[in-house]
PDB file of N, CA and C in Angstrom:
ATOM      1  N   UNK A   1     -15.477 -20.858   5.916  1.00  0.00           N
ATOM      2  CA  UNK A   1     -14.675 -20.482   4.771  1.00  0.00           C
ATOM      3  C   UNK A   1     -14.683 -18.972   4.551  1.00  0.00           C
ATOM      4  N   UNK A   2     -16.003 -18.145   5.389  1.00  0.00           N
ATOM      5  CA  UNK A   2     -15.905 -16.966   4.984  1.00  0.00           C
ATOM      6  C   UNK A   2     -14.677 -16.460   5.460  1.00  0.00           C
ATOM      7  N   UNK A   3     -13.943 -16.720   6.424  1.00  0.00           N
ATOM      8  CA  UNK A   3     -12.752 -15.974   7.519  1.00  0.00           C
ATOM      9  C   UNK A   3     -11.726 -16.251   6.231  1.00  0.00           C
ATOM     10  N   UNK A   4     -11.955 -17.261   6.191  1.00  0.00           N
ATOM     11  CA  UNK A   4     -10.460 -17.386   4.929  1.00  0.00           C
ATOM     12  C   UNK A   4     -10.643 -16.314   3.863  1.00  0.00           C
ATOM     13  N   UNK A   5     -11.309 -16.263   3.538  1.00  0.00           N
ATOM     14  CA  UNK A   5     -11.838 -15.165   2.178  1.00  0.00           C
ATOM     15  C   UNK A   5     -11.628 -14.034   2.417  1.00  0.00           C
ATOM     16  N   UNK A   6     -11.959 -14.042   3.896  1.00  0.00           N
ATOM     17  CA  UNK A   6     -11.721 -12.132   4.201  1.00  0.00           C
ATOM     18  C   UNK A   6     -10.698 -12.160   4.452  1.00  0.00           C
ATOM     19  N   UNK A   7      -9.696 -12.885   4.858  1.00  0.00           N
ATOM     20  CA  UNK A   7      -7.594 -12.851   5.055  1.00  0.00           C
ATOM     21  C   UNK A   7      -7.087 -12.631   3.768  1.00  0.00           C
ATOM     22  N   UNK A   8      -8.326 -13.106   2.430  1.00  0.00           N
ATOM     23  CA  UNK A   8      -7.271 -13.081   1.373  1.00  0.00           C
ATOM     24  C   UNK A   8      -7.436 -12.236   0.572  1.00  0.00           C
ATOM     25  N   UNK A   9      -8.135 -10.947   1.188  1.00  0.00           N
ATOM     26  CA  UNK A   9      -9.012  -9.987   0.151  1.00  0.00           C
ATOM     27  C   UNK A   9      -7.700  -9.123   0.127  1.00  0.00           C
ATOM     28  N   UNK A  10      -6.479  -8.766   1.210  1.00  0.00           N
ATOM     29  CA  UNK A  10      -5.236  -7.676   0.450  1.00  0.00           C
ATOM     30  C   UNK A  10      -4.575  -8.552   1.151  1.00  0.00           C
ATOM     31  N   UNK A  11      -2.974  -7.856   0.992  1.00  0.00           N
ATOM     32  CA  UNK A  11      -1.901  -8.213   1.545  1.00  0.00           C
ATOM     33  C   UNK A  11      -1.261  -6.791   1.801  1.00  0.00           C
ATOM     34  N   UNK A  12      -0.766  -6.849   3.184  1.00  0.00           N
ATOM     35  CA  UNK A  12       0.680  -5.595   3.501  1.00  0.00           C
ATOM     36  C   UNK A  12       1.608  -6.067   2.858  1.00  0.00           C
ATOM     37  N   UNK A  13       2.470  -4.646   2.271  1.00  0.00           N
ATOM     38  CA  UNK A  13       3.668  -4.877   1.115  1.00  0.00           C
ATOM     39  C   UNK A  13       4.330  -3.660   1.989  1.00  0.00           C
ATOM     40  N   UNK A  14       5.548  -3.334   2.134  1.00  0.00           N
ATOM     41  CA  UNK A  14       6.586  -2.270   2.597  1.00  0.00           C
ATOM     42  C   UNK A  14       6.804  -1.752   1.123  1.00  0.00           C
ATOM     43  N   UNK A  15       6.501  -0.489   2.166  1.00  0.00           N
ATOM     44  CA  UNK A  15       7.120   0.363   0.758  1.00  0.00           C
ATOM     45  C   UNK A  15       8.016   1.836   1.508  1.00  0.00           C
ATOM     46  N   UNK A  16       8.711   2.096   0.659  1.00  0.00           N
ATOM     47  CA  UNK A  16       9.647   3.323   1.054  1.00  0.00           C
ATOM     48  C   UNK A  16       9.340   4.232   0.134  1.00  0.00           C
ATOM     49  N   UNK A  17       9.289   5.181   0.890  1.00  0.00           N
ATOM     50  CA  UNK A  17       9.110   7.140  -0.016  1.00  0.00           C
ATOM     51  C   UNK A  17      10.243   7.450  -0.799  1.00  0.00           C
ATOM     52  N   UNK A  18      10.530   7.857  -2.174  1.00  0.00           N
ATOM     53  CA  UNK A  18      11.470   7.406  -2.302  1.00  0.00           C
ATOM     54  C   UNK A  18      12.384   8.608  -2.311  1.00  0.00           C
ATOM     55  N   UNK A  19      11.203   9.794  -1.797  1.00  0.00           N
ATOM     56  CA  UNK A  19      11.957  11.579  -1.571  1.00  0.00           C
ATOM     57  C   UNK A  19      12.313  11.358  -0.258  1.00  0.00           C
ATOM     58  N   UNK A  20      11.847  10.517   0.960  1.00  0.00           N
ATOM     59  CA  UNK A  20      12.413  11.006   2.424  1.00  0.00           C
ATOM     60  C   UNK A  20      12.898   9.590   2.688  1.00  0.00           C
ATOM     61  N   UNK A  21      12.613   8.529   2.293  1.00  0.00           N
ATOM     62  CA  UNK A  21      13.357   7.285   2.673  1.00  0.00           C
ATOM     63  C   UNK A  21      12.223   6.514   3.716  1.00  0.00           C
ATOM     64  N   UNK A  22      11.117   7.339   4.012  1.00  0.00           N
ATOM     65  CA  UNK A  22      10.429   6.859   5.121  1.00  0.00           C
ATOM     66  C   UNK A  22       9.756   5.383   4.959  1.00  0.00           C
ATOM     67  N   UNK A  23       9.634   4.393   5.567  1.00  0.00           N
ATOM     68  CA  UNK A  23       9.120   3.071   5.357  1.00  0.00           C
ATOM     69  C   UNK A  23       7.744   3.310   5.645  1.00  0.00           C
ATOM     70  N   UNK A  24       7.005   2.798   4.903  1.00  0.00           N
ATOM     71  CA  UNK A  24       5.325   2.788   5.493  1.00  0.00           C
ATOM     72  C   UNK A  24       4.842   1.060   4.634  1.00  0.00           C
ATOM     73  N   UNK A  25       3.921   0.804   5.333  1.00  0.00           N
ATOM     74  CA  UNK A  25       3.005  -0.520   4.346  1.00  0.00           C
ATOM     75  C   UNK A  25       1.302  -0.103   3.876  1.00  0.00           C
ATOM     76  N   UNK A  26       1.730  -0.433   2.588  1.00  0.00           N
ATOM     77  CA  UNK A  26       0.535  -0.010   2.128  1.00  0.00           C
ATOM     78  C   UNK A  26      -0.353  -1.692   1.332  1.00  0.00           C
ATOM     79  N   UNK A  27      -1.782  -1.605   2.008  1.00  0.00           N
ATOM     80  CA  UNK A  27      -2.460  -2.937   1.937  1.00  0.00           C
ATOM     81  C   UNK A  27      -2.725  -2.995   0.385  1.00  0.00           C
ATOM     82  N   UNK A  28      -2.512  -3.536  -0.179  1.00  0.00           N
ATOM     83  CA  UNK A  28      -2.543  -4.024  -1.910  1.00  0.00           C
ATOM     84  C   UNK A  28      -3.929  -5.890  -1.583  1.00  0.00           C
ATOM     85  N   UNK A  29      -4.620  -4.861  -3.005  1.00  0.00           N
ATOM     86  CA  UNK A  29      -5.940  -6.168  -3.236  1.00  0.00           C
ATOM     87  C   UNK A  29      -5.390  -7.249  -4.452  1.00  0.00           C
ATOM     88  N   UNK A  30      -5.960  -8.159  -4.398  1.00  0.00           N
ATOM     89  CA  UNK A  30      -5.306  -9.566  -5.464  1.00  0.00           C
ATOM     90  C   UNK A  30      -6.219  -9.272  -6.334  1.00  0.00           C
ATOM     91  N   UNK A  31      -6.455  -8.259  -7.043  1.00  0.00           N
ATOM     92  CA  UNK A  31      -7.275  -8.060  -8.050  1.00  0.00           C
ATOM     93  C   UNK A  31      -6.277  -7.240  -9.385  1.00  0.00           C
ATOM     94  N   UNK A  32      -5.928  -7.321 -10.350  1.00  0.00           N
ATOM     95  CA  UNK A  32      -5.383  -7.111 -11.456  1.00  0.00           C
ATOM     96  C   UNK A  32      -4.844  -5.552 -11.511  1.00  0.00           C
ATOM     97  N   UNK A  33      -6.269  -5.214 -10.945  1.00  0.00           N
ATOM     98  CA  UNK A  33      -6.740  -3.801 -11.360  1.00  0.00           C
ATOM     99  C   UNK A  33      -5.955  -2.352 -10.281  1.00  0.00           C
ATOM    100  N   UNK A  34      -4.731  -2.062 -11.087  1.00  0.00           N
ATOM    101  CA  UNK A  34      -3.927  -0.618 -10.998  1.00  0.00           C
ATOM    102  C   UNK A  34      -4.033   0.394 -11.039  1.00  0.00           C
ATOM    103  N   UNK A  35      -5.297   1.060 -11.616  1.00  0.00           N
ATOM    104  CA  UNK A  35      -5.375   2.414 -12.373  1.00  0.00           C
ATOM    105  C   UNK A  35      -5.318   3.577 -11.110  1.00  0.00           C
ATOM    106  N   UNK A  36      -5.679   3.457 -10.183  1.00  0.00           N
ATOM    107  CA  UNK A  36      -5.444   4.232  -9.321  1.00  0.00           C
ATOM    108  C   UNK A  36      -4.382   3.986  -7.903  1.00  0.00           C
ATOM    109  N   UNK A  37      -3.143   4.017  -8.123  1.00  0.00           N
ATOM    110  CA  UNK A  37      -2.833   3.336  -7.095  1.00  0.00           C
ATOM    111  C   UNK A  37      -1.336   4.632  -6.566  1.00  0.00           C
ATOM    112  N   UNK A  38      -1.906   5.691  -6.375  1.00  0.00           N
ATOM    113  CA  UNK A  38      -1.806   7.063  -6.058  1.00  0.00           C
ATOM    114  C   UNK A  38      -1.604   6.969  -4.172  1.00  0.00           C
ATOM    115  N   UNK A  39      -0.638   7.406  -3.975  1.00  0.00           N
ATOM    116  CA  UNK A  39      -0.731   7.267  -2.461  1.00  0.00           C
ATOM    117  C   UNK A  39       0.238   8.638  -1.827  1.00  0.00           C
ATOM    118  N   UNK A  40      -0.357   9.130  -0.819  1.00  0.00           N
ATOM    119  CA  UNK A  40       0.804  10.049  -0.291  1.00  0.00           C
ATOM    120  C   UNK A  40       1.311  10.140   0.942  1.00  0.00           C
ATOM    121  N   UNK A  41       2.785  10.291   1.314  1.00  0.00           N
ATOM    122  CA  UNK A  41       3.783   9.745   1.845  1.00  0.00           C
ATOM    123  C   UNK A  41       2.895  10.940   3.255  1.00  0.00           C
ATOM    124  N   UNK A  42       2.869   9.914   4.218  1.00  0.00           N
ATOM    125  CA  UNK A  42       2.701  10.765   5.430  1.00  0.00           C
ATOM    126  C   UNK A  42       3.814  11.327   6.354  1.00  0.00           C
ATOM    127  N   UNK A  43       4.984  11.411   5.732  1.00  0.00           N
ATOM    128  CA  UNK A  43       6.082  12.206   6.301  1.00  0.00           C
ATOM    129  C   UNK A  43       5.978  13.687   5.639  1.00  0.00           C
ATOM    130  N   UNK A  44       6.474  13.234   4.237  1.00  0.00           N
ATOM    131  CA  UNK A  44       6.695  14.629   3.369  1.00  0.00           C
ATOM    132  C   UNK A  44       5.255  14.920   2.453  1.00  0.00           C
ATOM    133  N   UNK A  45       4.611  14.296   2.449  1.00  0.00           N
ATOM    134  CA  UNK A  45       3.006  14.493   1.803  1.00  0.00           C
ATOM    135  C   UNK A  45       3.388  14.480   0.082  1.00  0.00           C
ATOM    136  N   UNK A  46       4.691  13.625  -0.082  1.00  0.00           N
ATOM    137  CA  UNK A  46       4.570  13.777  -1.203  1.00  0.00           C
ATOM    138  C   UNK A  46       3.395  12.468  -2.191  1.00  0.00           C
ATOM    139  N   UNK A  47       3.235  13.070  -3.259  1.00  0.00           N
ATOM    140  CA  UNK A  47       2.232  12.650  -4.058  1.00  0.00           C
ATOM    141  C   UNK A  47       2.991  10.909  -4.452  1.00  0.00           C
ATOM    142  N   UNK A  48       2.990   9.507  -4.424  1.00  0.00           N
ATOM    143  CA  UNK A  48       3.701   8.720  -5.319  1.00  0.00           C
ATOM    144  C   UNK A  48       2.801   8.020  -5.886  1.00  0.00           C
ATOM    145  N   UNK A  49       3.250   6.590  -6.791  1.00  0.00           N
ATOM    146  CA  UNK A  49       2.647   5.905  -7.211  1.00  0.00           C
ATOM    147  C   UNK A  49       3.152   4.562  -7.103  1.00  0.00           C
ATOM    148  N   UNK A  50       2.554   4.339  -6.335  1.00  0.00           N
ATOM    149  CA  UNK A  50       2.887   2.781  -6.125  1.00  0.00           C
ATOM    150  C   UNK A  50       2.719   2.051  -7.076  1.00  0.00           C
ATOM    151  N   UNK A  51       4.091   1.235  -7.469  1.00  0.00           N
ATOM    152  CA  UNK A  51       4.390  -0.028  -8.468  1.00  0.00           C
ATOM    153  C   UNK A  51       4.289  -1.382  -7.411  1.00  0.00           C
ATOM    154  N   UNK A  52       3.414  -1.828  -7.734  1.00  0.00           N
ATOM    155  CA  UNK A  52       2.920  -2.776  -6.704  1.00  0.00           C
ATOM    156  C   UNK A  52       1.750  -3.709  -7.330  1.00  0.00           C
ATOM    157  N   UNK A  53       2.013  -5.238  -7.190  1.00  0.00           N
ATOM    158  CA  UNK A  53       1.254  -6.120  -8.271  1.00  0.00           C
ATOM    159  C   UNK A  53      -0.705  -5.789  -8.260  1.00  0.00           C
ATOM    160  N   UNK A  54      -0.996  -4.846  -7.791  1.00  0.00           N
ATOM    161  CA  UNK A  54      -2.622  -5.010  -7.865  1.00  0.00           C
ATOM    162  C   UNK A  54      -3.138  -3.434  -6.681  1.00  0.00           C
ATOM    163  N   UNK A  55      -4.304  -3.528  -6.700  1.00  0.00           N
ATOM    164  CA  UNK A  55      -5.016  -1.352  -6.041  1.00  0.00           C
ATOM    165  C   UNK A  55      -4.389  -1.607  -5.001  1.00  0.00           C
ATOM    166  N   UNK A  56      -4.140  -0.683  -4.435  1.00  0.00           N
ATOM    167  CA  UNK A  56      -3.737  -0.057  -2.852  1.00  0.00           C
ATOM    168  C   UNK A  56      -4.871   0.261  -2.529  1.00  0.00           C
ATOM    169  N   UNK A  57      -5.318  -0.604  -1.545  1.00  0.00           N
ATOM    170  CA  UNK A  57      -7.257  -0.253  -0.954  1.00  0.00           C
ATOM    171  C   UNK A  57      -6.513  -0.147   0.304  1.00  0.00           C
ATOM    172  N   UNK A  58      -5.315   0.226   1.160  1.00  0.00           N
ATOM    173  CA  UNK A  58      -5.549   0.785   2.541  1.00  0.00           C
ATOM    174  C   UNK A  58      -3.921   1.238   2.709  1.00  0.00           C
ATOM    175  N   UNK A  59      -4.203   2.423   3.430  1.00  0.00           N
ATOM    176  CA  UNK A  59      -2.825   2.862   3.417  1.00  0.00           C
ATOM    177  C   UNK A  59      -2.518   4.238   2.918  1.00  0.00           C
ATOM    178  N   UNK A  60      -1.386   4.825   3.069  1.00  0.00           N
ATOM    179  CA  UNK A  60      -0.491   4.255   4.486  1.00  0.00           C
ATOM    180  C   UNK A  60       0.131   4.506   5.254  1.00  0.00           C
ATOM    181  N   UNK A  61       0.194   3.476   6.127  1.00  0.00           N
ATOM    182  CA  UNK A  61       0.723   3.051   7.035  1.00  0.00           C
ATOM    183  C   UNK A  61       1.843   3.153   7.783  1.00  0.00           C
ATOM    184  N   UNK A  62       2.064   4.115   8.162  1.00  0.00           N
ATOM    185  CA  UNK A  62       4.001   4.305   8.955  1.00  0.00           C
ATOM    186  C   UNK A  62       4.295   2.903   9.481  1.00  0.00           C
ATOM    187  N   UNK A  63       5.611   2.956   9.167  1.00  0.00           N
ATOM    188  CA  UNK A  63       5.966   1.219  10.295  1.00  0.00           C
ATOM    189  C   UNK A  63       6.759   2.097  11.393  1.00  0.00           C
ATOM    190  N   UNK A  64       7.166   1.147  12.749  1.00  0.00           N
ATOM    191  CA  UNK A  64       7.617   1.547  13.747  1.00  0.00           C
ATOM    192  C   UNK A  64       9.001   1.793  13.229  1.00  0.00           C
ATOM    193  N   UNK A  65       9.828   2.394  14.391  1.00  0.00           N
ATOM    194  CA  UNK A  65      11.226   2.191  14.143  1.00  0.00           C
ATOM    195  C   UNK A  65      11.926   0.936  14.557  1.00  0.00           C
TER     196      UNK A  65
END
């Protein structure tokens, strides 16, 4: 049961920059808790904030083309 537990600790969500358009996924935890969920765009380094149901604990992530 532990393997299951550790699959369900985040989920990848797509998200787009919304100054360069660039797609990246950033890993979001099933935990409530938002207060920091600050991320910056590895194209243009801009600063955003992800609106996204719960923390951004990884990420992010460029997707391919």
């Amino acid at each position: 049961m532990s393997k299951l537990n550790d699959s369900l600790s985040h989920v990848p969500i797509e998200f787009e920059c919304p100054k360069c358009g660039v797609k990246m996924v950033v890993e979001v935890g099933l935990t409530p808790d938002t207060s920091n969920n600050a991320i910056e765009c590895p194209a243009c380094h801009k600063r955003i904030v992800a609106l996204v149901p719960g923390p951004v604990v990884g990420g992010p992530f460029p997707m391919n083309p």
